[in-house]
N, C-alpha and C. Protein backbone atom coordinates (compact mmCIF):
# COMPACT_ATOMS: atom_id res chain seq x y z
N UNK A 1 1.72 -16.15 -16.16
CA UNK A 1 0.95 -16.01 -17.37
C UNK A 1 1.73 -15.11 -18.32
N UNK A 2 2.13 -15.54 -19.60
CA UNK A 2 2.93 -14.66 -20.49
C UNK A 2 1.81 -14.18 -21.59
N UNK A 3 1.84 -13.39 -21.96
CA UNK A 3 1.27 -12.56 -23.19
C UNK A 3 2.04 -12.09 -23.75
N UNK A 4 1.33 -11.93 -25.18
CA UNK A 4 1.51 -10.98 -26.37
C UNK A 4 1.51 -9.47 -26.33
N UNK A 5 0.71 -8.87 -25.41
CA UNK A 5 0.37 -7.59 -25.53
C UNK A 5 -0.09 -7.38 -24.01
N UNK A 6 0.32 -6.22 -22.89
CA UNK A 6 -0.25 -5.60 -21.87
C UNK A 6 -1.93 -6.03 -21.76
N UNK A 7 -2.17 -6.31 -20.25
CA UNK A 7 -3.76 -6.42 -20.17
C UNK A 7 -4.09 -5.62 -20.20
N UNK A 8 -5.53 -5.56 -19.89
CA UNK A 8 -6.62 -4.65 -19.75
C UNK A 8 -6.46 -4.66 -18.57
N UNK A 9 -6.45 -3.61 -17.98
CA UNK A 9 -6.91 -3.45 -16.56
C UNK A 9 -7.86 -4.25 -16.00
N UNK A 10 -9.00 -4.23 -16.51
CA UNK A 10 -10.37 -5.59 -16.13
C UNK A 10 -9.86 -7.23 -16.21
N UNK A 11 -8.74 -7.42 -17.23
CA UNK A 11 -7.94 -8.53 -16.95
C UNK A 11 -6.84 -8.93 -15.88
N UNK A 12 -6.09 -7.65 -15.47
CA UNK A 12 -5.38 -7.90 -13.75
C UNK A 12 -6.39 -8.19 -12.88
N UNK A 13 -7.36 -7.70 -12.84
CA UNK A 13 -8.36 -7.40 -11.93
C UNK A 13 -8.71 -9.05 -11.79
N UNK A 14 -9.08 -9.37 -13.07
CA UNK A 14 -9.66 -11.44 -12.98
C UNK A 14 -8.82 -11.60 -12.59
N UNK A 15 -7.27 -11.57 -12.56
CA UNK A 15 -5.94 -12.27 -12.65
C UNK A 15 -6.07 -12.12 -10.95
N UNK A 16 -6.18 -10.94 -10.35
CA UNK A 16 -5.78 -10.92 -8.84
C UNK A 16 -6.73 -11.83 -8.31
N UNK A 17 -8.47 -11.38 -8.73
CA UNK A 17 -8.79 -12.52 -8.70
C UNK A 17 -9.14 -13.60 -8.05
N UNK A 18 -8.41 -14.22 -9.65
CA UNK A 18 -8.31 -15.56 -9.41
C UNK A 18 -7.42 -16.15 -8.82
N UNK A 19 -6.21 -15.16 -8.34
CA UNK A 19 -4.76 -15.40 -7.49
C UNK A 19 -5.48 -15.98 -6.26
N UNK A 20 -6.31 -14.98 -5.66
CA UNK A 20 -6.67 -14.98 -4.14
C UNK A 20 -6.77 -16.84 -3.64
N UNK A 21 -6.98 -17.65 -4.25
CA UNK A 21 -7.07 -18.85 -3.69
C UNK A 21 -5.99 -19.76 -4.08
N UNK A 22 -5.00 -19.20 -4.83
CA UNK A 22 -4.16 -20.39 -5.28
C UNK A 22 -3.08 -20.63 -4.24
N UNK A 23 -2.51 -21.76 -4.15
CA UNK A 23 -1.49 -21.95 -2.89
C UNK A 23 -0.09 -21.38 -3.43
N UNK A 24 0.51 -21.54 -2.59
CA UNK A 24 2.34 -21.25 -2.92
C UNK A 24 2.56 -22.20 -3.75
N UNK A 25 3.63 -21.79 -4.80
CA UNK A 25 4.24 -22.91 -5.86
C UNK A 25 5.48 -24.00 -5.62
N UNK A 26 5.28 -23.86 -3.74
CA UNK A 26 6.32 -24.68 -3.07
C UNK A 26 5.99 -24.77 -1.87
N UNK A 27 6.50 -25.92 -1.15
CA UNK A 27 6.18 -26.33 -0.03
C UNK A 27 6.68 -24.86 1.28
N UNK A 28 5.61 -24.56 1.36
CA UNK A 28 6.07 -23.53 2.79
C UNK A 28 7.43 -23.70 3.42
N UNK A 29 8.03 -22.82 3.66
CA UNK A 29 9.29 -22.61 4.70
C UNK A 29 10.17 -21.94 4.19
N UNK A 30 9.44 -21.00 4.33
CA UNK A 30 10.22 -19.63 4.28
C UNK A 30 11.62 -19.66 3.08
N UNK A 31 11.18 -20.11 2.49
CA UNK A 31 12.71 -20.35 1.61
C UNK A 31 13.90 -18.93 1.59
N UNK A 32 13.29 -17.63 1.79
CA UNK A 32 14.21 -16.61 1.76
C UNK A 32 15.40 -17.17 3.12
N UNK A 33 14.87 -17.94 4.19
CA UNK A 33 15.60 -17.67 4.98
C UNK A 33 16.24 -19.30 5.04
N UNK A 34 16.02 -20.27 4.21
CA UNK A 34 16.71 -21.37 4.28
C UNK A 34 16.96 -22.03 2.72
N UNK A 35 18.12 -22.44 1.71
CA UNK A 35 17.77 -23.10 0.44
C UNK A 35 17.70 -24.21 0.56
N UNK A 36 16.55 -24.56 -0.11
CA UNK A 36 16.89 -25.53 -0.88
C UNK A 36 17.38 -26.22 -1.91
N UNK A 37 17.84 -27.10 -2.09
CA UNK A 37 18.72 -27.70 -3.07
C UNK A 37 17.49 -27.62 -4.71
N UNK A 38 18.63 -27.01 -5.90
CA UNK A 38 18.15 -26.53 -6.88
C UNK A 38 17.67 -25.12 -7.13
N UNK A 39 17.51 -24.14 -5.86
CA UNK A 39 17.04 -22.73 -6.12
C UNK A 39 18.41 -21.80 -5.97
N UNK A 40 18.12 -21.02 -6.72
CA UNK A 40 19.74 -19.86 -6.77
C UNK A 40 19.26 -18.91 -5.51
N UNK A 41 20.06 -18.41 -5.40
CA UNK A 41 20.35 -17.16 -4.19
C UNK A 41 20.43 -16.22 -4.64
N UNK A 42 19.82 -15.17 -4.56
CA UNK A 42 20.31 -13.99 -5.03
C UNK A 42 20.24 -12.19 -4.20
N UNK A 43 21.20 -11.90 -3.56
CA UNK A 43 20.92 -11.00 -2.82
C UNK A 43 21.59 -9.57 -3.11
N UNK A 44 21.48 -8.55 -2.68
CA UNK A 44 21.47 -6.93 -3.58
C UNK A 44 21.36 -5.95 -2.13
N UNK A 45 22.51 -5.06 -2.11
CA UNK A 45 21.71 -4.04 -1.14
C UNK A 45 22.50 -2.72 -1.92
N UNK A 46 21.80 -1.53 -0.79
CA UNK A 46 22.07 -0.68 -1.34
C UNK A 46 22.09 0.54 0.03
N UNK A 47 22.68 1.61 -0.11
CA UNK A 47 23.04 2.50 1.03
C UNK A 47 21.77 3.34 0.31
N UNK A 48 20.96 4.04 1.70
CA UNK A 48 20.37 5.07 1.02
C UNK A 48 20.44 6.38 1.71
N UNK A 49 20.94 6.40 2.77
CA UNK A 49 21.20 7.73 3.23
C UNK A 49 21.72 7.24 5.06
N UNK A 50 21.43 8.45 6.10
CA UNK A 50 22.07 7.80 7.22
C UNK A 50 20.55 8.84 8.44
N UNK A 51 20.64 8.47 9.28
CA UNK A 51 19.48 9.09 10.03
C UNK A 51 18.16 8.21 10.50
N UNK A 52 17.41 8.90 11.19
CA UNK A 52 16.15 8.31 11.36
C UNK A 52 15.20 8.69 10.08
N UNK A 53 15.52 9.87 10.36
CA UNK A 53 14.15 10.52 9.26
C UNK A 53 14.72 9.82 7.61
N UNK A 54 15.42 9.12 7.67
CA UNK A 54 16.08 8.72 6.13
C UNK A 54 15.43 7.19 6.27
N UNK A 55 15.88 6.56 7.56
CA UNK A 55 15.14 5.48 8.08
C UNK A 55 13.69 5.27 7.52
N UNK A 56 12.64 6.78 8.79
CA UNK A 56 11.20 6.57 8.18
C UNK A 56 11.07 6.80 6.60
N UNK A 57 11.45 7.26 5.84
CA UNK A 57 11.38 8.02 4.44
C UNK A 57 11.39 6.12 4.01
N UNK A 58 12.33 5.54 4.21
CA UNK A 58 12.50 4.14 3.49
C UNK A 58 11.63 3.35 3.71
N UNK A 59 11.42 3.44 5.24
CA UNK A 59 9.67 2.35 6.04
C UNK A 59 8.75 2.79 5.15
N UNK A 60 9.09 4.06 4.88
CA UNK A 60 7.07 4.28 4.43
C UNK A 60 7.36 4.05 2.76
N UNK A 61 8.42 3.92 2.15
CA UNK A 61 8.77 3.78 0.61
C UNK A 61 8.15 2.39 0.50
N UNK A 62 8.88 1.46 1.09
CA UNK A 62 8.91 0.41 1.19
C UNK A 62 7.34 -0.19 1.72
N UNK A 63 6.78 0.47 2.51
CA UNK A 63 5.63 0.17 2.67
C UNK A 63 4.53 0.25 1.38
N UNK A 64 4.58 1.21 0.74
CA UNK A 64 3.88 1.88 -0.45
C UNK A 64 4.31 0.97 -1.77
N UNK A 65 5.39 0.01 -1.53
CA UNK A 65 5.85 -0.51 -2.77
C UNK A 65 6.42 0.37 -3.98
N UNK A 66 7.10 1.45 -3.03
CA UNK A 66 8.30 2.35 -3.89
C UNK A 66 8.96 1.51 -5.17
N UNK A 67 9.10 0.19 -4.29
CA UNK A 67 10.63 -0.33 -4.79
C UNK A 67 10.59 -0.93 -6.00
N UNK A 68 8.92 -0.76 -6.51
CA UNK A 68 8.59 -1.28 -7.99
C UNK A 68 8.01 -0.43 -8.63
N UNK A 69 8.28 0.84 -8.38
CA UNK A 69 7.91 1.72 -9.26
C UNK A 69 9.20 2.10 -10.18
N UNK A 70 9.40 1.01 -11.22
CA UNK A 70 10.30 0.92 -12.53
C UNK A 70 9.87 0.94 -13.71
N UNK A 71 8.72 1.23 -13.89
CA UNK A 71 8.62 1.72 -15.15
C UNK A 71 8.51 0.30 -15.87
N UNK A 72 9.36 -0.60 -16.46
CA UNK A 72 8.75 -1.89 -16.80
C UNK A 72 8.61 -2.97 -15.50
N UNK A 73 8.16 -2.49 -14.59
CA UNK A 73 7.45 -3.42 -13.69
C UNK A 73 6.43 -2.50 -13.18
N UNK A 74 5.52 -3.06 -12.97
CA UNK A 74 4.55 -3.12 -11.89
C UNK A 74 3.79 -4.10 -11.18
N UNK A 75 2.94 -3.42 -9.93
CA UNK A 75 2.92 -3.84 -9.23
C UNK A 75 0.65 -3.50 -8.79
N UNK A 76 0.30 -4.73 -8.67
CA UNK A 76 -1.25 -4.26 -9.16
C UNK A 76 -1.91 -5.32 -7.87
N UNK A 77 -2.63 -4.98 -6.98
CA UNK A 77 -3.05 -3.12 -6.59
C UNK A 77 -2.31 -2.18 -6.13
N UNK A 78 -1.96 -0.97 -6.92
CA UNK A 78 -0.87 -0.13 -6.70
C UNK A 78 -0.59 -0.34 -5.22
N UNK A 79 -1.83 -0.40 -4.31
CA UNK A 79 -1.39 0.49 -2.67
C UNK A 79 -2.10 -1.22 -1.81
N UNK A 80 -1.21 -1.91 -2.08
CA UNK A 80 -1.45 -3.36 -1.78
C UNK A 80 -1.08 -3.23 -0.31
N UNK A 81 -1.97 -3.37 0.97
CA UNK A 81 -1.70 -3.87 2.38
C UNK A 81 0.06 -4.88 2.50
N UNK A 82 0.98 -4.57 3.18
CA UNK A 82 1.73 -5.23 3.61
C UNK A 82 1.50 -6.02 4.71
N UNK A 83 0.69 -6.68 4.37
CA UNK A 83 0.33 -8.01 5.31
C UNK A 83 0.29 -9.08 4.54
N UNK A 84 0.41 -10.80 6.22
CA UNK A 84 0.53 -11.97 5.81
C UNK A 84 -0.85 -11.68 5.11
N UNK A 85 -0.97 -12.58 3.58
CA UNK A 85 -2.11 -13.37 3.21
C UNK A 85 -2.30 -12.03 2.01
N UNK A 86 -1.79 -10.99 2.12
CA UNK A 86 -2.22 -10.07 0.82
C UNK A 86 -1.42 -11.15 -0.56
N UNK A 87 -2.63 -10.51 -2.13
CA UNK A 87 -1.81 -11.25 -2.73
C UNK A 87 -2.12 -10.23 -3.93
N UNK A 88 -0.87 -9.91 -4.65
CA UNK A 88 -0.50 -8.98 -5.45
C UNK A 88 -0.08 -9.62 -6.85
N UNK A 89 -0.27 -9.19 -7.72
CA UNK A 89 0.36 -9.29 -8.98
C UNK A 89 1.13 -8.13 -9.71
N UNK A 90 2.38 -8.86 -10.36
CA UNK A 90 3.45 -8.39 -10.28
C UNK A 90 3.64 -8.27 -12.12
N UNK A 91 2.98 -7.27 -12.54
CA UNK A 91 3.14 -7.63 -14.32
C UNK A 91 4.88 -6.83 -14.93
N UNK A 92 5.17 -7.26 -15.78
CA UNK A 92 6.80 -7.11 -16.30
C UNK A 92 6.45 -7.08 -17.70
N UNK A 93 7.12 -6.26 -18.16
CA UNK A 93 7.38 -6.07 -19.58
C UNK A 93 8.70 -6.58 -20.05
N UNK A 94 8.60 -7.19 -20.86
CA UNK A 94 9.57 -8.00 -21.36
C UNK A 94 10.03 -8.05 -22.89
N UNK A 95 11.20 -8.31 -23.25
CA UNK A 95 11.07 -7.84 -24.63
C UNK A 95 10.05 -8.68 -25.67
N UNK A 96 8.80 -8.04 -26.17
CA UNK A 96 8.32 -8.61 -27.06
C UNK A 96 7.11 -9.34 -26.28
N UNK A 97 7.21 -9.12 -25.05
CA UNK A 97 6.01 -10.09 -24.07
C UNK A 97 5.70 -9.46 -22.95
N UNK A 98 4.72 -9.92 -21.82
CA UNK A 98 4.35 -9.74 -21.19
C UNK A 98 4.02 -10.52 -19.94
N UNK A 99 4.36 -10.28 -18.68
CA UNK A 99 3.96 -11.54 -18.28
C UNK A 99 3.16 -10.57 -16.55
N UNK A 100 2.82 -11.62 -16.45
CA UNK A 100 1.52 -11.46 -15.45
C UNK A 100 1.73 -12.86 -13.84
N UNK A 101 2.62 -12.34 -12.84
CA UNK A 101 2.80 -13.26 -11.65
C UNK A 101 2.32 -12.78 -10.91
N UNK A 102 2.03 -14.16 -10.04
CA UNK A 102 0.70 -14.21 -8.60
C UNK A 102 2.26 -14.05 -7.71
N UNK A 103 1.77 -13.21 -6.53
CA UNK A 103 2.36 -13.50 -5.11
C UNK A 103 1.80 -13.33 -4.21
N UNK A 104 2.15 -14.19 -2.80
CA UNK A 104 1.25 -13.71 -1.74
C UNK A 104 2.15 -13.16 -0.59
N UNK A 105 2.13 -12.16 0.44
CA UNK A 105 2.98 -11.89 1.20
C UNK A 105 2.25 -12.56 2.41
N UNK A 106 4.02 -13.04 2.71
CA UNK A 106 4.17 -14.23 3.74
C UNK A 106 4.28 -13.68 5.38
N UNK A 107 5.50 -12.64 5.39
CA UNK A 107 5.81 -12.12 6.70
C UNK A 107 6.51 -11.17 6.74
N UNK A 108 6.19 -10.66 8.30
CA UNK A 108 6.99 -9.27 8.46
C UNK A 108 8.06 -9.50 8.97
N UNK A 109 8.66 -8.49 9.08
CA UNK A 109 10.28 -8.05 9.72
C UNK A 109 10.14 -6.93 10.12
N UNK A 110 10.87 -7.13 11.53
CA UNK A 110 10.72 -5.51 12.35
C UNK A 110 9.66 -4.94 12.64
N UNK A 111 9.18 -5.20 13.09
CA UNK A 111 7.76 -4.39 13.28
C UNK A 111 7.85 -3.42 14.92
N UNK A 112 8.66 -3.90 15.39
CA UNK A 112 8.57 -3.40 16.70
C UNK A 112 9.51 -1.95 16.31
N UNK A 113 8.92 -0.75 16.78
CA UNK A 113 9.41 1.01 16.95
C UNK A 113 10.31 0.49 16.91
N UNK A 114 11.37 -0.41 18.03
CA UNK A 114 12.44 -0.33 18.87
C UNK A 114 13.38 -0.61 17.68
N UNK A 115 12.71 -1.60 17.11
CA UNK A 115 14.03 -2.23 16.13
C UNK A 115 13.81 -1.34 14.44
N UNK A 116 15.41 -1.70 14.43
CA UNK A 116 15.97 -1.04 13.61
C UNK A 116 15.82 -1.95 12.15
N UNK A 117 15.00 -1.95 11.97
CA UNK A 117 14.69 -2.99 10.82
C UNK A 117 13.37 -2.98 10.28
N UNK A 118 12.43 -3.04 8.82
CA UNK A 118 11.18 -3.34 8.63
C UNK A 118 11.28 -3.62 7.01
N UNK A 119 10.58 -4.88 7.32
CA UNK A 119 10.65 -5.35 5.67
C UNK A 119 9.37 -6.30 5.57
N UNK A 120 9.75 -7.18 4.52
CA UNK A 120 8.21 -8.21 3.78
C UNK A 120 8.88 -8.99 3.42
N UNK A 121 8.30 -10.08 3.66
CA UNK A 121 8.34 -11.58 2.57
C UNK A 121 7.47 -12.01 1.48
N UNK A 122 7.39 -12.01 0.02
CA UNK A 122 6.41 -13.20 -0.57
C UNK A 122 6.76 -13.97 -1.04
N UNK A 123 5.94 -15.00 -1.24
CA UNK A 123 6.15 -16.22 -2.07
C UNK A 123 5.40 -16.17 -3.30
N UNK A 124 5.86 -17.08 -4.31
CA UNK A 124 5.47 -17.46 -5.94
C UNK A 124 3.75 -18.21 -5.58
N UNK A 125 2.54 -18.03 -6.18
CA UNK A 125 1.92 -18.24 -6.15
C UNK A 125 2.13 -19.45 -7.86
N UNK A 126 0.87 -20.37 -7.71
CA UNK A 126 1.44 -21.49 -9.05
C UNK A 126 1.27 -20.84 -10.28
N UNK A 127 0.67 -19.52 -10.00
CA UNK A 127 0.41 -18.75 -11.63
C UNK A 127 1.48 -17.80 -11.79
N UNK A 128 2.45 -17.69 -11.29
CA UNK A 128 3.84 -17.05 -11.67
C UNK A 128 4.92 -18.16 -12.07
N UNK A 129 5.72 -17.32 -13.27
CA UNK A 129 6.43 -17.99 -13.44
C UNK A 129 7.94 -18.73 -13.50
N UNK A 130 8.24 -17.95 -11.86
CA UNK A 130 9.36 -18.42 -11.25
C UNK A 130 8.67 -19.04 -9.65
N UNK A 131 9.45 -19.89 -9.15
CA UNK A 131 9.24 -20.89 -8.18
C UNK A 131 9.89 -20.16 -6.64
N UNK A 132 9.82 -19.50 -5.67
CA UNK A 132 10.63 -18.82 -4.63
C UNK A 132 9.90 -17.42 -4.05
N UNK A 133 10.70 -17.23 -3.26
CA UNK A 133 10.42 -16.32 -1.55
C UNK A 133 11.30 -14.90 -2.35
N UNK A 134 10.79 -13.98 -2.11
CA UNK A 134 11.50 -12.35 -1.86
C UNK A 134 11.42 -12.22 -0.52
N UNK A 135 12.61 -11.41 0.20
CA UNK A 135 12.57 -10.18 1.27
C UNK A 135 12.79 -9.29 0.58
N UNK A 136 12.03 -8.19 1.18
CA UNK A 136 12.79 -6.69 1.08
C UNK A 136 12.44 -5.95 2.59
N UNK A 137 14.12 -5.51 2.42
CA UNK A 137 13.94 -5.09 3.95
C UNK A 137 14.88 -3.48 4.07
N UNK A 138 14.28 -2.78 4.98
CA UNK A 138 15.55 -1.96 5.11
C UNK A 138 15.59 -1.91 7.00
N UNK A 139 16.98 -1.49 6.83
CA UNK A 139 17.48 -1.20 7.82
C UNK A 139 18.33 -0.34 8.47
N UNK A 140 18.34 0.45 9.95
CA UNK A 140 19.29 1.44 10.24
C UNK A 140 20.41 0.67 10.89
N UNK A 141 21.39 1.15 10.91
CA UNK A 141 22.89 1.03 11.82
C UNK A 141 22.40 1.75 13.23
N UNK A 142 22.59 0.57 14.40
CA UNK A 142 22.29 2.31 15.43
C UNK A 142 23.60 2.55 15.82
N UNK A 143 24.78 2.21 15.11
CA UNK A 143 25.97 3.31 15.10
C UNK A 143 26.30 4.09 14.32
N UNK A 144 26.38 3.66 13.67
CA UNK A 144 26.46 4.93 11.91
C UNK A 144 25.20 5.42 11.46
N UNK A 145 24.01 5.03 11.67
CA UNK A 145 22.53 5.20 11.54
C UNK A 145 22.75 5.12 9.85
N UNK A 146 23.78 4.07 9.23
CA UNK A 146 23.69 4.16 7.62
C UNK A 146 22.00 3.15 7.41
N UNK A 147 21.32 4.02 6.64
CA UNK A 147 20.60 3.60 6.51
C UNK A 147 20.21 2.93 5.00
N UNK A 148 20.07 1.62 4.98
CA UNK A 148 20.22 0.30 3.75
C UNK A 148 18.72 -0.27 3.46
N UNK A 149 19.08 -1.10 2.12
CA UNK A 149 17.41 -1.35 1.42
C UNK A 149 18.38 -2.94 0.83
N UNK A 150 17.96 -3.83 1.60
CA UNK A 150 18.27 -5.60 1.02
C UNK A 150 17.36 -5.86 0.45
N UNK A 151 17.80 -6.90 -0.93
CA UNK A 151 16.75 -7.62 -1.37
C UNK A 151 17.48 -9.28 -1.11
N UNK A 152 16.51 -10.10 -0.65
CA UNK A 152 17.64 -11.23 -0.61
C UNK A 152 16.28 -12.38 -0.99
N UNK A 153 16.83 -13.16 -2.45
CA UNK A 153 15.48 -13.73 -3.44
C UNK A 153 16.03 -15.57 -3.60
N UNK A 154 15.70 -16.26 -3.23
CA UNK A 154 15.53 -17.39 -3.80
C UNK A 154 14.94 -18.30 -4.61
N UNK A 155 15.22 -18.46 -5.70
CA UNK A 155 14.69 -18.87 -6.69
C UNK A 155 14.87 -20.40 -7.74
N UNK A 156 14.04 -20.31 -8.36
CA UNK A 156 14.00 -21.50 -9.88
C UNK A 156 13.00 -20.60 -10.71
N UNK A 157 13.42 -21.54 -11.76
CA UNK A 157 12.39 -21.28 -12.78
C UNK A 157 11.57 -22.33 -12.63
N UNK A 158 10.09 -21.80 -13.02
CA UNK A 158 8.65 -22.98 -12.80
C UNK A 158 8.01 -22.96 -14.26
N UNK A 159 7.72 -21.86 -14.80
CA UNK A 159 7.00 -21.86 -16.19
C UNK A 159 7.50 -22.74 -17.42
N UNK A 160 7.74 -23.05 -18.52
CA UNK A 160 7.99 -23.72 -19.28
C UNK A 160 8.97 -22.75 -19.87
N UNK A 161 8.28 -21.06 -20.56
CA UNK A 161 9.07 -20.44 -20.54
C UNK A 161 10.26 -19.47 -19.96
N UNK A 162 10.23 -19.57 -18.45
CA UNK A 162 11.02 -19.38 -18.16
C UNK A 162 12.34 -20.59 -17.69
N UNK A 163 11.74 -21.39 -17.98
CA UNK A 163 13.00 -22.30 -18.18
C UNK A 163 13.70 -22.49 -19.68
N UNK A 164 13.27 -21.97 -20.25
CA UNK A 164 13.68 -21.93 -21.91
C UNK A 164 14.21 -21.05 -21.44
N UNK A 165 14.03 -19.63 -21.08
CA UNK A 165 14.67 -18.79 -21.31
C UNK A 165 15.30 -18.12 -20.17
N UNK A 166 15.64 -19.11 -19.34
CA UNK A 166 16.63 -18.92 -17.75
C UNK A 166 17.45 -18.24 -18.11
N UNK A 167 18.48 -17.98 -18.92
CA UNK A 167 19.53 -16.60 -18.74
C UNK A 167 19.11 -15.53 -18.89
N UNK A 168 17.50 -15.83 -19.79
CA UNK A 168 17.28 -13.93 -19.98
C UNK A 168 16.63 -13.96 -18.84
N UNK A 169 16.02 -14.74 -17.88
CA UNK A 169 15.23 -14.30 -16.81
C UNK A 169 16.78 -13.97 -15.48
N UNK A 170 17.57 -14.64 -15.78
CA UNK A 170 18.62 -14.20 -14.71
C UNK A 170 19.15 -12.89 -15.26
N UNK A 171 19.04 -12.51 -16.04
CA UNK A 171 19.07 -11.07 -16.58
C UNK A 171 18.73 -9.88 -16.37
N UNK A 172 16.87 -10.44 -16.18
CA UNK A 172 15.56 -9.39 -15.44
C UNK A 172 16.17 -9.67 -13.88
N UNK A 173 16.08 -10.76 -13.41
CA UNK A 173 16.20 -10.33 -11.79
C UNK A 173 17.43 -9.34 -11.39
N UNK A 174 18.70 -9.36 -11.58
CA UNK A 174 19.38 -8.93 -11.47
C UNK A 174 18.80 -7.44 -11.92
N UNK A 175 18.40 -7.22 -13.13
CA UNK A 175 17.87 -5.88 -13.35
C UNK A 175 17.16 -4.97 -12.57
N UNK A 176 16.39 -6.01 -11.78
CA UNK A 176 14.70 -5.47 -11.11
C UNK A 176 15.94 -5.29 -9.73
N UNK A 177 16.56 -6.11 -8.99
CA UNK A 177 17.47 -5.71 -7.90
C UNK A 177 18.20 -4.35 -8.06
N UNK A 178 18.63 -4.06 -9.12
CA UNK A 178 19.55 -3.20 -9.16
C UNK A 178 18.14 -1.60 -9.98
N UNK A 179 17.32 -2.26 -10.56
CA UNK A 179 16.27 -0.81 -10.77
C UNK A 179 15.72 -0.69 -8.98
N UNK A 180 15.12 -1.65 -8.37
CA UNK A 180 15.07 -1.31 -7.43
C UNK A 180 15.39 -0.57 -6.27
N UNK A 181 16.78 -1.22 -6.20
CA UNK A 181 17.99 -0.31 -5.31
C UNK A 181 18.04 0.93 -5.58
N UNK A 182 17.73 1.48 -6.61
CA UNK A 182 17.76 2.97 -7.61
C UNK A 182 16.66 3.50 -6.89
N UNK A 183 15.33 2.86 -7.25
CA UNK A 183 14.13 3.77 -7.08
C UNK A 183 14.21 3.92 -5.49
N UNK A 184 14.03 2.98 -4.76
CA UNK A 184 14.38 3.46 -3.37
C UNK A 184 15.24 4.44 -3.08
N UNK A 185 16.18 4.50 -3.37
CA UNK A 185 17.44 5.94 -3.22
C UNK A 185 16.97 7.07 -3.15
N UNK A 186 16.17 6.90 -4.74
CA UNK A 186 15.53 7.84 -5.15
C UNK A 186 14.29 8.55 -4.37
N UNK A 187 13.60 7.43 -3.75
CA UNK A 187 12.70 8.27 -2.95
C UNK A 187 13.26 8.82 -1.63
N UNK A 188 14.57 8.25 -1.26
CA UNK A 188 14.98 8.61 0.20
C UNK A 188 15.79 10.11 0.22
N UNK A 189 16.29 9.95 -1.24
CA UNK A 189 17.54 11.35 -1.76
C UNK A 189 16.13 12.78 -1.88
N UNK A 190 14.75 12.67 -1.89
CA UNK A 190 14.43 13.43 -2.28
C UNK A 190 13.59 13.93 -1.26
């Protein structure tokens, strides 16, 4: 959904909503972890420190949805459950616009103490307006214990306007990967 001007709060609120029942904007299967023909690839990591306790600092960032606290993104309900079937909206400021995407999270990663890994999957719900799967994951080394934050995104454009305006949207993603990679750091450096 693109706009003219930021909602009302009482308008995310319809928007989430009315998210809650809509299906994926693509046939299920996991697309982060297989392409299909026509979606770009796009993947980003970033070092954020080395340790366990740098480890938990990132699980629980990442849990909290650190990784969209950028200032022109957010992320609504701030303290959204990381579970299958939650479904979040993802509003972006854009130059001159606004836009308002459905997602639903698909699956976990790592969940077990043992492993050295914990992340999320979602998918594009049909009221957003790109077509594709996010991970975000981090992970420890258990030799170097370097501890890392992946984003790895498969995508199209689905909206009308974001197919008009596919280079400026390959513009924002790359942006949101690389603000991302930042804000995570940021919560792990501090």
């Amino acid at each position: 959904m693109f706009l003219l001007s930021r909602p009302s709060q009482n308008e995310i609120e319809q928007y989430l909503k009315d998210s809650q029942s809509l299906p994926l904007s693509y046939e299920p299967g996991l697309l982060a972890r297989e392409i299909p023909r026509g979606f770009k690839i796009d993947e980003a990591s970033g070092l954020l420190g080395y340790g366990k306790p740098a480890f938990e600092l990132a699980r629980r960032a990442l849990s909290e949805w650190k990784h969209f606290d950028l200032g022109w993104v957010e992320l609504f309900p701030r303290n959204a459950p990381i579970e299958p079937g939650t479904v979040v909206a993802v509003l972006i400021r854009h130059v001159g616009i606004w836009s308002l995407n459905g997602c639903r999270v698909l699956y976990l990663t790592g969940e077990g103490e043992s492993d050295g890994t914990f992340g999320f999957a979602y998918g594009t719900l049909t009221n957003h307006g790109e077509i594709g799967e996010e991970l975000f994951e981090v992970s420890i080394d258990s030799d170097s214990e370097a501890v890392k934050y992946e984003i790895r995104a498969v995508s199209k454009p689905g909206a009308v306007l974001a197919r008009i305006g596919y280079p400026w949207v390959r513009v924002l993603q790359t942006k949101f990967r690389n603000d991302s990679i930042a804000a995570m750091q940021q919560v792990v450096k501090t």
